[in-house]
C-alpha atoms as a PDB file:
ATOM      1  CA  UNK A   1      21.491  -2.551  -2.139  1.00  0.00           C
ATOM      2  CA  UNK A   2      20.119  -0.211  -4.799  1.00  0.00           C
ATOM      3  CA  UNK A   3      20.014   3.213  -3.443  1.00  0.00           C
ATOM      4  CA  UNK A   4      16.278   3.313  -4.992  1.00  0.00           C
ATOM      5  CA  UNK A   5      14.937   0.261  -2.787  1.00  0.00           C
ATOM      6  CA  UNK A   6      12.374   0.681  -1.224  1.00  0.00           C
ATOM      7  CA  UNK A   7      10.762  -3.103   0.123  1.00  0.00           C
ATOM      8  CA  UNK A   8      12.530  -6.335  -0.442  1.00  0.00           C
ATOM      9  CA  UNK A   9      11.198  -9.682   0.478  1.00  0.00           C
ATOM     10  CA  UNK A  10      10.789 -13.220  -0.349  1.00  0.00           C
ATOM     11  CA  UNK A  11       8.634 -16.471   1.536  1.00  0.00           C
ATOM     12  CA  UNK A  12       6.749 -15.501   4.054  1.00  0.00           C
ATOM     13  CA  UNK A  13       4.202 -17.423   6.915  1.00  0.00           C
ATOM     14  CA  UNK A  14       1.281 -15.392   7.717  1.00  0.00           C
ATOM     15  CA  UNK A  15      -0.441 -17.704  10.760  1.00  0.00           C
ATOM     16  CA  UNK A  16      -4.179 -17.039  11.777  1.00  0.00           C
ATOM     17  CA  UNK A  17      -4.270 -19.864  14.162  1.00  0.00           C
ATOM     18  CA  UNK A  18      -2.986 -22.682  15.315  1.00  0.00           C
ATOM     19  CA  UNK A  19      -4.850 -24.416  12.572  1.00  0.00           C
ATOM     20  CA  UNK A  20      -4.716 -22.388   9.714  1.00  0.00           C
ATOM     21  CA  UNK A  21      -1.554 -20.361   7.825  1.00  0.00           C
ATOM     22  CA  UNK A  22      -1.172 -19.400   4.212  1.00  0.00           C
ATOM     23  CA  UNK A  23       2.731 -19.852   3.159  1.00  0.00           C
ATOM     24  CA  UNK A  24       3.512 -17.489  -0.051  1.00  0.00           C
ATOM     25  CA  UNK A  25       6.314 -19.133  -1.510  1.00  0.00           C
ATOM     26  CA  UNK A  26       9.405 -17.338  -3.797  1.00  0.00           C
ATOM     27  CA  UNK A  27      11.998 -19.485  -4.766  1.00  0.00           C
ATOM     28  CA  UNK A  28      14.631 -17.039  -5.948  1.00  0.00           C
ATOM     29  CA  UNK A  29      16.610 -16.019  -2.557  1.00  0.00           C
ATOM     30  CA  UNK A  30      14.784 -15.100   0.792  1.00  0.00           C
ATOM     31  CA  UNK A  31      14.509 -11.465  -0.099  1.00  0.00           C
ATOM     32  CA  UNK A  32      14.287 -11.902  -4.188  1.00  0.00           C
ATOM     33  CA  UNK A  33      11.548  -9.598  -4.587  1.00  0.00           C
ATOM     34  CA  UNK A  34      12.566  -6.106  -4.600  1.00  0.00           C
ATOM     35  CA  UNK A  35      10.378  -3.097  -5.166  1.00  0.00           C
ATOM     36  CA  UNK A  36      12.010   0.504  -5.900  1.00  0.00           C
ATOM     37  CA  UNK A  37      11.083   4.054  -5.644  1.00  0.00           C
ATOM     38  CA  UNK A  38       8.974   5.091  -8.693  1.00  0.00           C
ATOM     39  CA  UNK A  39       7.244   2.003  -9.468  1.00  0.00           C
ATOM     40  CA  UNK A  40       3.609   0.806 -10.123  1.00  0.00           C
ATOM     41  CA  UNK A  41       3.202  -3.043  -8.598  1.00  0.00           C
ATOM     42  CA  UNK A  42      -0.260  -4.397  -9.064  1.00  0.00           C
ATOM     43  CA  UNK A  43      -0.839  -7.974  -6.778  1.00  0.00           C
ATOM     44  CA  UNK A  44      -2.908 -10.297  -8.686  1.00  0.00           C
ATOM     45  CA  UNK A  45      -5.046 -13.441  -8.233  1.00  0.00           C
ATOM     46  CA  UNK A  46      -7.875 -15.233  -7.760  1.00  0.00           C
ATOM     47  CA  UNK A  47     -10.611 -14.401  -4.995  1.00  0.00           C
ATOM     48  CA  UNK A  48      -9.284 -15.794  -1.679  1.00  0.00           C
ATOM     49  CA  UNK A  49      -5.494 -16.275  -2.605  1.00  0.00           C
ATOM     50  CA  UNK A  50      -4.283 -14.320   0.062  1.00  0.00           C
ATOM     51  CA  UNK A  51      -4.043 -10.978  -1.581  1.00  0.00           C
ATOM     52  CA  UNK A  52      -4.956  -8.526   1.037  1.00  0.00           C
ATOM     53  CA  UNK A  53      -2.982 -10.339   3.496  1.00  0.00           C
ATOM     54  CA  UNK A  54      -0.115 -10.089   2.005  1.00  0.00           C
ATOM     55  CA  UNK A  55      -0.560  -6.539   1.401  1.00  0.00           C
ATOM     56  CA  UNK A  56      -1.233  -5.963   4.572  1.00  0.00           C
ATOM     57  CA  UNK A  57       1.814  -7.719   5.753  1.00  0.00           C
ATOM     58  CA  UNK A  58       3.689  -5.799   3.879  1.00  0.00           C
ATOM     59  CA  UNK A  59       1.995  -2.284   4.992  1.00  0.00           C
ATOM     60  CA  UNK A  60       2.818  -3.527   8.800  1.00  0.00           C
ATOM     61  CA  UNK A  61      -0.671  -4.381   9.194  1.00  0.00           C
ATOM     62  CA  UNK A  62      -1.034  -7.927   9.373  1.00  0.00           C
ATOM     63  CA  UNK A  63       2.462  -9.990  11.462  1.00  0.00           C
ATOM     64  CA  UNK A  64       3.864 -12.931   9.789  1.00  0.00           C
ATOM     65  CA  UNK A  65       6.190 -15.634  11.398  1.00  0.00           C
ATOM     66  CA  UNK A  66       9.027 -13.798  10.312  1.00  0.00           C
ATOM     67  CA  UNK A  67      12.685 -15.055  10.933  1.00  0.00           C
ATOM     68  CA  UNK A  68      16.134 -13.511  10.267  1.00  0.00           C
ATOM     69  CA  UNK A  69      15.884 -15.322   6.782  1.00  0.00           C
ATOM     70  CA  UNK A  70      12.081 -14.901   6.610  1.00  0.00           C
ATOM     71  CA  UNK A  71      10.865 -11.419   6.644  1.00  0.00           C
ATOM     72  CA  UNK A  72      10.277  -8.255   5.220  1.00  0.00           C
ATOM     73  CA  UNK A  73      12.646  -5.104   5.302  1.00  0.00           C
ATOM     74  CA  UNK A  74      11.493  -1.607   3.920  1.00  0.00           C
ATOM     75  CA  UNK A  75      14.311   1.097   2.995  1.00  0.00           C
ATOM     76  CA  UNK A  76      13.552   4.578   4.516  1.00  0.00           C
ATOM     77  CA  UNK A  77      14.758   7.375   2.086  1.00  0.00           C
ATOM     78  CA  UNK A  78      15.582  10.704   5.154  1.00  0.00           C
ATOM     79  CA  UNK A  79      17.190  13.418   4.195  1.00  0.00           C
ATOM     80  CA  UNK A  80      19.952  11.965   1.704  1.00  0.00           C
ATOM     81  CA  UNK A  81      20.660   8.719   3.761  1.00  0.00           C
ATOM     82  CA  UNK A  82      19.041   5.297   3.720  1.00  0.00           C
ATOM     83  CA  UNK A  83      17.451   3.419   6.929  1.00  0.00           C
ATOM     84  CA  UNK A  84      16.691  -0.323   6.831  1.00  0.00           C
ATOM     85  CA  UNK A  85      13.748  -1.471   8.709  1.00  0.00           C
ATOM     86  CA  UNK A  86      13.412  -5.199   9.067  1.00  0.00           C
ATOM     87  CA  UNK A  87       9.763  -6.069  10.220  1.00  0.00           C
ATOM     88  CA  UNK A  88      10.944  -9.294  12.163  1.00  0.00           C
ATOM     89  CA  UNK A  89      13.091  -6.956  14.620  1.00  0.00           C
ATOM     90  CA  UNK A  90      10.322  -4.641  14.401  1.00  0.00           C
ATOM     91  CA  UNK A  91       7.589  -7.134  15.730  1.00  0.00           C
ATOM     92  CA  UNK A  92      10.206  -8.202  18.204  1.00  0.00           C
ATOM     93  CA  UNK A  93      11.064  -4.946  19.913  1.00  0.00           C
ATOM     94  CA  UNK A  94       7.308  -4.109  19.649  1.00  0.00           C
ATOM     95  CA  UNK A  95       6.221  -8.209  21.275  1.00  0.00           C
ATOM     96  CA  UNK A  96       9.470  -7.190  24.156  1.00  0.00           C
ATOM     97  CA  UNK A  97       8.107  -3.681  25.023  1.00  0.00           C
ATOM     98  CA  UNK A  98       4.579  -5.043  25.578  1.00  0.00           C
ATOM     99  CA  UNK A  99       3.156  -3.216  22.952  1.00  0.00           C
ATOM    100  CA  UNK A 100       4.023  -0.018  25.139  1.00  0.00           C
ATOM    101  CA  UNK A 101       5.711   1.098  22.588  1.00  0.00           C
ATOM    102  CA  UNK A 102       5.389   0.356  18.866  1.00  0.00           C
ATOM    103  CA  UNK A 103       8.176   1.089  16.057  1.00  0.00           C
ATOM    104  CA  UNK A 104       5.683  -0.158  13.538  1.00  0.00           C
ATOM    105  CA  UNK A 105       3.800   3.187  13.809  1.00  0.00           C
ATOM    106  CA  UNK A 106       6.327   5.237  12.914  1.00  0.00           C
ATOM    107  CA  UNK A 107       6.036   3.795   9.197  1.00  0.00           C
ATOM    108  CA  UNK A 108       2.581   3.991   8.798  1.00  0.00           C
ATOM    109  CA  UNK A 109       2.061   7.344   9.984  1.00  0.00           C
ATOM    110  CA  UNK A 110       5.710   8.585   7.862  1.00  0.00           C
ATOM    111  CA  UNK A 111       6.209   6.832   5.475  1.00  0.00           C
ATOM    112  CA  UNK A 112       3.356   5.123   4.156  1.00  0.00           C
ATOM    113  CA  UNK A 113       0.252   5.890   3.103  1.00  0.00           C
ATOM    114  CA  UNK A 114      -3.313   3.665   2.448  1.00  0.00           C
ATOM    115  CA  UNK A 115      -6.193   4.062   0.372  1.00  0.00           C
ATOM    116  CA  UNK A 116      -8.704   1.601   1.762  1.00  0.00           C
ATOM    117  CA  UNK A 117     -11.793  -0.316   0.180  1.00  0.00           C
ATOM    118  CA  UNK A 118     -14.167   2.396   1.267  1.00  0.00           C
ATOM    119  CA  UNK A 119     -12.030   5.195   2.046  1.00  0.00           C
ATOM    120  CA  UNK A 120     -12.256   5.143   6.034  1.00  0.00           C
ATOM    121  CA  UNK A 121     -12.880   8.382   5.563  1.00  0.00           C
ATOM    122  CA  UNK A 122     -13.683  10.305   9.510  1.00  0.00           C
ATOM    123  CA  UNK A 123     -17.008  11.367   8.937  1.00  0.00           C
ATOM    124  CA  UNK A 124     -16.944  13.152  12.746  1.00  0.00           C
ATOM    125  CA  UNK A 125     -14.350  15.691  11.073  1.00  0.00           C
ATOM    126  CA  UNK A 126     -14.862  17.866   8.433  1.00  0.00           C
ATOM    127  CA  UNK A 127     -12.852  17.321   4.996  1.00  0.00           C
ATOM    128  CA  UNK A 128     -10.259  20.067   5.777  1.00  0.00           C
ATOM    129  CA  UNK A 129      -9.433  18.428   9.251  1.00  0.00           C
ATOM    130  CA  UNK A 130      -9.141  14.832   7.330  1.00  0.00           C
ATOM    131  CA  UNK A 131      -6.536  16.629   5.431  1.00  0.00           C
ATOM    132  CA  UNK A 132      -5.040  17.919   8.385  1.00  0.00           C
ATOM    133  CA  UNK A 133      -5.345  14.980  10.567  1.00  0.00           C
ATOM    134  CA  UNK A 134      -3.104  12.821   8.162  1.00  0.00           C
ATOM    135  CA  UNK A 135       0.231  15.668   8.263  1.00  0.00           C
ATOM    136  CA  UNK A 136      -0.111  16.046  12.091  1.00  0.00           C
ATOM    137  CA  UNK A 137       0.479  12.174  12.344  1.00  0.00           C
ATOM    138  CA  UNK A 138       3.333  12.553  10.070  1.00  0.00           C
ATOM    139  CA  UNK A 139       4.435  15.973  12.288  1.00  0.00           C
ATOM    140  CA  UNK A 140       4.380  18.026   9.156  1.00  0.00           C
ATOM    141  CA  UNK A 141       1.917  20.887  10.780  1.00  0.00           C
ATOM    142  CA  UNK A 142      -1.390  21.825   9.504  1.00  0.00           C
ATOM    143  CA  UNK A 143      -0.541  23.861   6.494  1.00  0.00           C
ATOM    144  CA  UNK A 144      -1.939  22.214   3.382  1.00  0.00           C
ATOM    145  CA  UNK A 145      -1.935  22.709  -0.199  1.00  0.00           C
ATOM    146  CA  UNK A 146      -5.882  23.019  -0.791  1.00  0.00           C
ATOM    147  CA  UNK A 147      -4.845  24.357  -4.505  1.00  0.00           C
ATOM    148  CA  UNK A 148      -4.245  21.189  -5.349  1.00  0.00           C
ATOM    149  CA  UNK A 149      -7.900  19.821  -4.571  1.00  0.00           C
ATOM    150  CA  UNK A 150     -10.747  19.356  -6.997  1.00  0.00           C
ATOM    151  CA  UNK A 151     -13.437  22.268  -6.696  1.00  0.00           C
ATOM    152  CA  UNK A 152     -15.932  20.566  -5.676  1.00  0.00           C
ATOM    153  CA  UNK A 153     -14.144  19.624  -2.432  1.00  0.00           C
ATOM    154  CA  UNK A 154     -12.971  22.963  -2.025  1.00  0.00           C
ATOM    155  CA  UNK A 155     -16.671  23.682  -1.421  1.00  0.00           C
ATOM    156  CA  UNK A 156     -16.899  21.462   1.176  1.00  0.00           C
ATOM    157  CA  UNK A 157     -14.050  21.735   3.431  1.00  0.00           C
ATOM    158  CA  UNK A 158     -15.804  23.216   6.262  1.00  0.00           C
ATOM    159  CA  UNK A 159     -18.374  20.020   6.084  1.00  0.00           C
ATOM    160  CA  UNK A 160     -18.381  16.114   6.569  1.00  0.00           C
ATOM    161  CA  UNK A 161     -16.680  13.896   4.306  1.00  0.00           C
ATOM    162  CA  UNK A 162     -20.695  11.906   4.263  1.00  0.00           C
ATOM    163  CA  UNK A 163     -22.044  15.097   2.377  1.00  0.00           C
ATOM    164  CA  UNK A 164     -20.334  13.985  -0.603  1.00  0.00           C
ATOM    165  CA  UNK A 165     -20.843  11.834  -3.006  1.00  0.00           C
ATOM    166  CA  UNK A 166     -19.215   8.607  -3.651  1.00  0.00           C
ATOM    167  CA  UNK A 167     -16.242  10.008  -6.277  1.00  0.00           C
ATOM    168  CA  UNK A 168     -15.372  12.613  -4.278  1.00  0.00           C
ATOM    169  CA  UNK A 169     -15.425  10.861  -1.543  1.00  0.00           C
ATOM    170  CA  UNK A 170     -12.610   8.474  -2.562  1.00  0.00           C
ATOM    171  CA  UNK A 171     -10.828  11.819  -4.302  1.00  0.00           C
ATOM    172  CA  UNK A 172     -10.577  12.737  -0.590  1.00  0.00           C
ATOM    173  CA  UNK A 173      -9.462   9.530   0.600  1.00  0.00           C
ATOM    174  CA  UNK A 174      -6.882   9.451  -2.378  1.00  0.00           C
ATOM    175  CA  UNK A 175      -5.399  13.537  -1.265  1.00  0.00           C
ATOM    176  CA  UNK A 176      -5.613  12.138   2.428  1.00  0.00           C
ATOM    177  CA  UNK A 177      -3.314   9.400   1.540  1.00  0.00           C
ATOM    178  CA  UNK A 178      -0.621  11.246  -0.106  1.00  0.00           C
ATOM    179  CA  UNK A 179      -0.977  14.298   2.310  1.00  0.00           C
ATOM    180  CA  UNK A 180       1.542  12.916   4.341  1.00  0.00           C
ATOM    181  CA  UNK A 181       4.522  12.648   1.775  1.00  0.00           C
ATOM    182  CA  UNK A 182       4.732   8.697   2.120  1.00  0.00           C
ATOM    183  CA  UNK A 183       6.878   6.376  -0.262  1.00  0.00           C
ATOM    184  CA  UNK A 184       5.141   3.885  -0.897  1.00  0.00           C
ATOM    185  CA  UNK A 185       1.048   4.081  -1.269  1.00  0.00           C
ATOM    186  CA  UNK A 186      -0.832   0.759  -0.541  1.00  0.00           C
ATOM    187  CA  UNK A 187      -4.349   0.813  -2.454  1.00  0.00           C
ATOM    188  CA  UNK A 188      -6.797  -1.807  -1.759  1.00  0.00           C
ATOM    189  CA  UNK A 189      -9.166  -2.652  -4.841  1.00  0.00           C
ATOM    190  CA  UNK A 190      -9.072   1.259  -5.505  1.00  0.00           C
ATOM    191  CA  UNK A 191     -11.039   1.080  -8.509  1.00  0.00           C
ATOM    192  CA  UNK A 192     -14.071  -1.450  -7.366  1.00  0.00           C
ATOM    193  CA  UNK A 193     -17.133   0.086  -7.868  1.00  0.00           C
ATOM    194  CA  UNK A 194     -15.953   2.992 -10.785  1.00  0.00           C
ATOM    195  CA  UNK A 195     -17.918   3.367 -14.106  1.00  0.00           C
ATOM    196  CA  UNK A 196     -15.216   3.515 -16.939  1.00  0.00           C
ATOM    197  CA  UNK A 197     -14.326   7.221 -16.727  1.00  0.00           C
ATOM    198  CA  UNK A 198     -13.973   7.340 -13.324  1.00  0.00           C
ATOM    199  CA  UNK A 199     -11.735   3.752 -13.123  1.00  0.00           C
ATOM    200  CA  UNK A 200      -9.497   5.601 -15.755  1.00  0.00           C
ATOM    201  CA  UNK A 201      -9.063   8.591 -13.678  1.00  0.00           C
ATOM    202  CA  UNK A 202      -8.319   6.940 -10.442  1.00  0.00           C
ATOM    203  CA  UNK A 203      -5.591   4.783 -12.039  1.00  0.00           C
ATOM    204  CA  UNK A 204      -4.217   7.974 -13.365  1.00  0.00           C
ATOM    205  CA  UNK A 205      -4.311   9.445 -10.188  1.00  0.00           C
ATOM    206  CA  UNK A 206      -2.484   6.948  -8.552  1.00  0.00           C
ATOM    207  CA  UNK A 207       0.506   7.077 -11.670  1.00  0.00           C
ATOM    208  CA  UNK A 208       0.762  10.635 -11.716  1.00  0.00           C
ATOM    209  CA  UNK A 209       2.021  10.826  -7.776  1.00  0.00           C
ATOM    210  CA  UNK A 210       4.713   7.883  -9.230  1.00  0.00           C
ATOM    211  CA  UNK A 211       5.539   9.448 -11.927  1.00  0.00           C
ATOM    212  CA  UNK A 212       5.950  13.012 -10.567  1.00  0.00           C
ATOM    213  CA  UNK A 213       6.787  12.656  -6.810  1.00  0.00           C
ATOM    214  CA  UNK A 214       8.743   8.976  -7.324  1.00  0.00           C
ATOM    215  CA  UNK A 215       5.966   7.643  -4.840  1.00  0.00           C
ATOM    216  CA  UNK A 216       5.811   3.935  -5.173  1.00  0.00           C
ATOM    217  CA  UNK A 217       2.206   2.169  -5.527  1.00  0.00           C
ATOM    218  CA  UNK A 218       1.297  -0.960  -4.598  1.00  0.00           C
ATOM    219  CA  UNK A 219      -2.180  -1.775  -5.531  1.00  0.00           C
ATOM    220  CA  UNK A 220      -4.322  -4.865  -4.826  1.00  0.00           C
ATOM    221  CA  UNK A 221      -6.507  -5.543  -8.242  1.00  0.00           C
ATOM    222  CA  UNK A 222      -8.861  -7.658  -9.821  1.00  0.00           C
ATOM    223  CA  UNK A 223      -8.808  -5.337 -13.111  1.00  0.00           C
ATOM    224  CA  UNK A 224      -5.324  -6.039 -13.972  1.00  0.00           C
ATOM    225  CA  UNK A 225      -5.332  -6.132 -17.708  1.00  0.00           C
ATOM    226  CA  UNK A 226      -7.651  -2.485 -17.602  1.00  0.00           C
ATOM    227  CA  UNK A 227      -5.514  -1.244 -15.522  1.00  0.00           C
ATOM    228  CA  UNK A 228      -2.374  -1.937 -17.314  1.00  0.00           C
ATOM    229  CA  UNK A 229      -4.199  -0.421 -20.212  1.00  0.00           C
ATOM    230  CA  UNK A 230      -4.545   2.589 -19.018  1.00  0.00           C
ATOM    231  CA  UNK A 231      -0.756   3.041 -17.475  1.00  0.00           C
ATOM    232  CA  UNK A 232       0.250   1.785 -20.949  1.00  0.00           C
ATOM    233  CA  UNK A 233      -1.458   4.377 -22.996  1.00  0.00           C
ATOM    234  CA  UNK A 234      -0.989   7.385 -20.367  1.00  0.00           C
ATOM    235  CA  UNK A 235       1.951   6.391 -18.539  1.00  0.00           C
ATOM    236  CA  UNK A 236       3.955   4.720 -21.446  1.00  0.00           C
ATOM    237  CA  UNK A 237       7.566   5.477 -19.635  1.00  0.00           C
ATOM    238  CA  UNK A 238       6.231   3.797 -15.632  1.00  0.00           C
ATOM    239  CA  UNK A 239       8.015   1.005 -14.449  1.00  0.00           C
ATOM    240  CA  UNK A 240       5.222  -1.772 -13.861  1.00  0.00           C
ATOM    241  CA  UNK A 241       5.749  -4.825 -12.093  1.00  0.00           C
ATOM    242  CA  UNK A 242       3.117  -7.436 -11.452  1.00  0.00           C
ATOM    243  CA  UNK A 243       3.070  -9.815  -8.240  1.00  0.00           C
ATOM    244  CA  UNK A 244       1.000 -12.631  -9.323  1.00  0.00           C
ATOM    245  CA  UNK A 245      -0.323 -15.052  -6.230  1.00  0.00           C
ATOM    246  CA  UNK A 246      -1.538 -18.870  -7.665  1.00  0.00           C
ATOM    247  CA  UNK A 247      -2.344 -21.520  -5.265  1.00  0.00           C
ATOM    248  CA  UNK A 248      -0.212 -24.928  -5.542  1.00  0.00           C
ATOM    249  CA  UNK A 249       0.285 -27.887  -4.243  1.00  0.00           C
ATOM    250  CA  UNK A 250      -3.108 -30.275  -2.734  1.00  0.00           C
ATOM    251  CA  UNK A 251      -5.805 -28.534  -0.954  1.00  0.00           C
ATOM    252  CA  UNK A 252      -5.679 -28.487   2.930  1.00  0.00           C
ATOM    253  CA  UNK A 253      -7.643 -26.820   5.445  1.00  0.00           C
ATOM    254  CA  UNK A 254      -5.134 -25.967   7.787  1.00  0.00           C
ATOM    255  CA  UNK A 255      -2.548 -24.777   5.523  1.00  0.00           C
ATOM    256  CA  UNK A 256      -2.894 -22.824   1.443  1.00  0.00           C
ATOM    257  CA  UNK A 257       0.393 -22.515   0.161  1.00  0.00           C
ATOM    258  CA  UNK A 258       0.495 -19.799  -2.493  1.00  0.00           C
ATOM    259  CA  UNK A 259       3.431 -19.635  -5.336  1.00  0.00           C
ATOM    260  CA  UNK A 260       4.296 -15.833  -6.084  1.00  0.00           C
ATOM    261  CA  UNK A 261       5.432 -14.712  -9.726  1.00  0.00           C
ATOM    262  CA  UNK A 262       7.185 -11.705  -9.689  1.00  0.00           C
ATOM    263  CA  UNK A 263       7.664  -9.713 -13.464  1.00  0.00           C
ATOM    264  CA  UNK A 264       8.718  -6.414 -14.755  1.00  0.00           C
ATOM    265  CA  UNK A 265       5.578  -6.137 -17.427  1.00  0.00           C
END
C-alpha cells in the first residue's frame, strides 16, 4: 500500500430491495481503484446511473453487500501511522452491536467531510455555532479560525445561516465542511445552480484545500468538461482523476449493472 492512500475499491452491490440492486462493475482486481491524498476525482455519468449512490457508499452513507473480496476500505492518516478501515467489517460490527454502537461515525464526523446539494445548513443555529458544531463532532474544541471567512459572513455570525443569501450560504456550507480537518471532502453537484463566476470560484475553492492542505475531493458532477477547465487553467500541477459510470449490458428492472472507467486525466 502507498503510504498516500486514502480509499481503494473495486465491484460493488448496492441492494435497495429484494427486487432492485445496481452492480458497479471494475474489472481490474477487487480493490483496483485507488484514490490518494491530494487528489481531485470528479464521478461522471448520465442522470440516473447510480452516481450519488455510489458516492454515498463510499462516504459510509449508503451499505452495499459487501464481502471480504467486495468492499470498500479507507486509509486513516493519525499522527504519522496509517489505519485501514474496511467498510464490510465496519457494517458488520455495527449489524452485531445492534446499531448500539456505530464505528461508521467515527469517519464521518473525523475524517470526512460533505458538502451537500443544498448545504444542510442548521438554520436553528447561528453561522458561528455551524462552524462550531462541525469541530465539536470531530472533538477539536470550539476555537475557530473566523480570519479565514469571507466578510460578509463575518457580519453575520451572530445570525441564521437563512439570512443569507444563496452564495454565501453554500460559502458557509463549504468552511463547515472543511472545519473539521477531514481527508477526503465528498461534494454533491456543488456547482448546480452557479452563474459562471460563481461556478469558477467554487471549483477553486474546492482545489485550493487539495492543493494546500493535501485534502482529497471527490465530487459528483454533471459539468465535467467546465470543471476540468477551470482546474486546468488554475490548478495546472492537481492530480485529476475521473470515475466515469456507463450502463451495460440489457435493461432490467430489478437489476442496472453499471461499468466504471477509472483515468488519471
Amino acid at each position: 500500500m502507498e503510504t498516500r492512500e486514502l480509499l481503494a475499491f473495486g465491484s460493488l452491490t448496492k441492494r435497495f430491495s429484494r427486487q432492485k440492486s445496481i452492480q458497479y462493475k471494475y474489472t481490474t482486481g477487487s480493490f483496483g481503484i485507488r484514490i490518494n491524498r491530494g487528489e481531485f476525482v470528479f464521478i461522471t455519468g448520465d442522470n440516473g446511473v447510480g452516481k450519488s449512490t455510489l458516492a454515498h457508499m463510499l462516504a459510509t452513507l449508503d451499505k452495499g453487500e459487501y464481502s471480504k473480496d467486495s468492499s470498500i476500505r479507507f486509509y486513516e492518516h493519525l499522527n504519522g501511522h496509517i489505519y485501514e478501515h474496511d467498510y464490510w467489517k465496519l457494517f458488520r460490527t455495527r449489524a452485531l452491536t445492534l446499531s448500539l454502537y456505530d464505528p461508521t461515525a467515527r469517519l464521518r464526523q473525523c475524517c470526512f467531510g460533505f458538502l451537500p446539494q443544498g448545504g444542510h445548513l442548521l438554520d436553528s443555529h447561528t453561522v458561528e455555532e455551524n462552524l462550531i458544531l462541525r469541530r465539536l463532532l470531530c472533538d477539536l474544541g470550539t476555537k475557530v479560525d473566523f480570519n479565514c471567512l469571507e466578510p460578509e459572513l463575518k457580519n453575520y455570525l451572530k445570525k441564521s445561516p437563512s439570512a443569507l443569501s444563496g452564495g454565501m450560504r453554500q460559502k458557509l456550507a463549504l468552511h463547515r465542511a472543511v472545519a473539521g480537518s477531514p481527508q477526503i471532502i465528498f461534494a454533491d453537484e456543488p456547482t448546480s445552480n452557479l452563474d459562471s463566476a460563481a461556478f469558477d470560484g467554487k471549483i477553486s475553492e474546492l482545489a485550493r484545500f487539495v492543493h494546500e492542505q493535501e485534502v482529497t475531493v471527490l465530487t459528483v458532477t454533471h459539468s465535467y468538461d467546465r470543471s476540468l477547465k477551470v482546474l486546468m487553467d488554475k490548478f495546472p500541477t492537481l492530480t485529476i482523476h475521473r470515475l466515469n459510470l456507463q450502463p451495460v449490458g440489457p435493461k432490467n428492472d430489478r437489476v442496472s449493472q453499471v461499468s466504471m472507467e477509472y483515468q488519471t486525466v
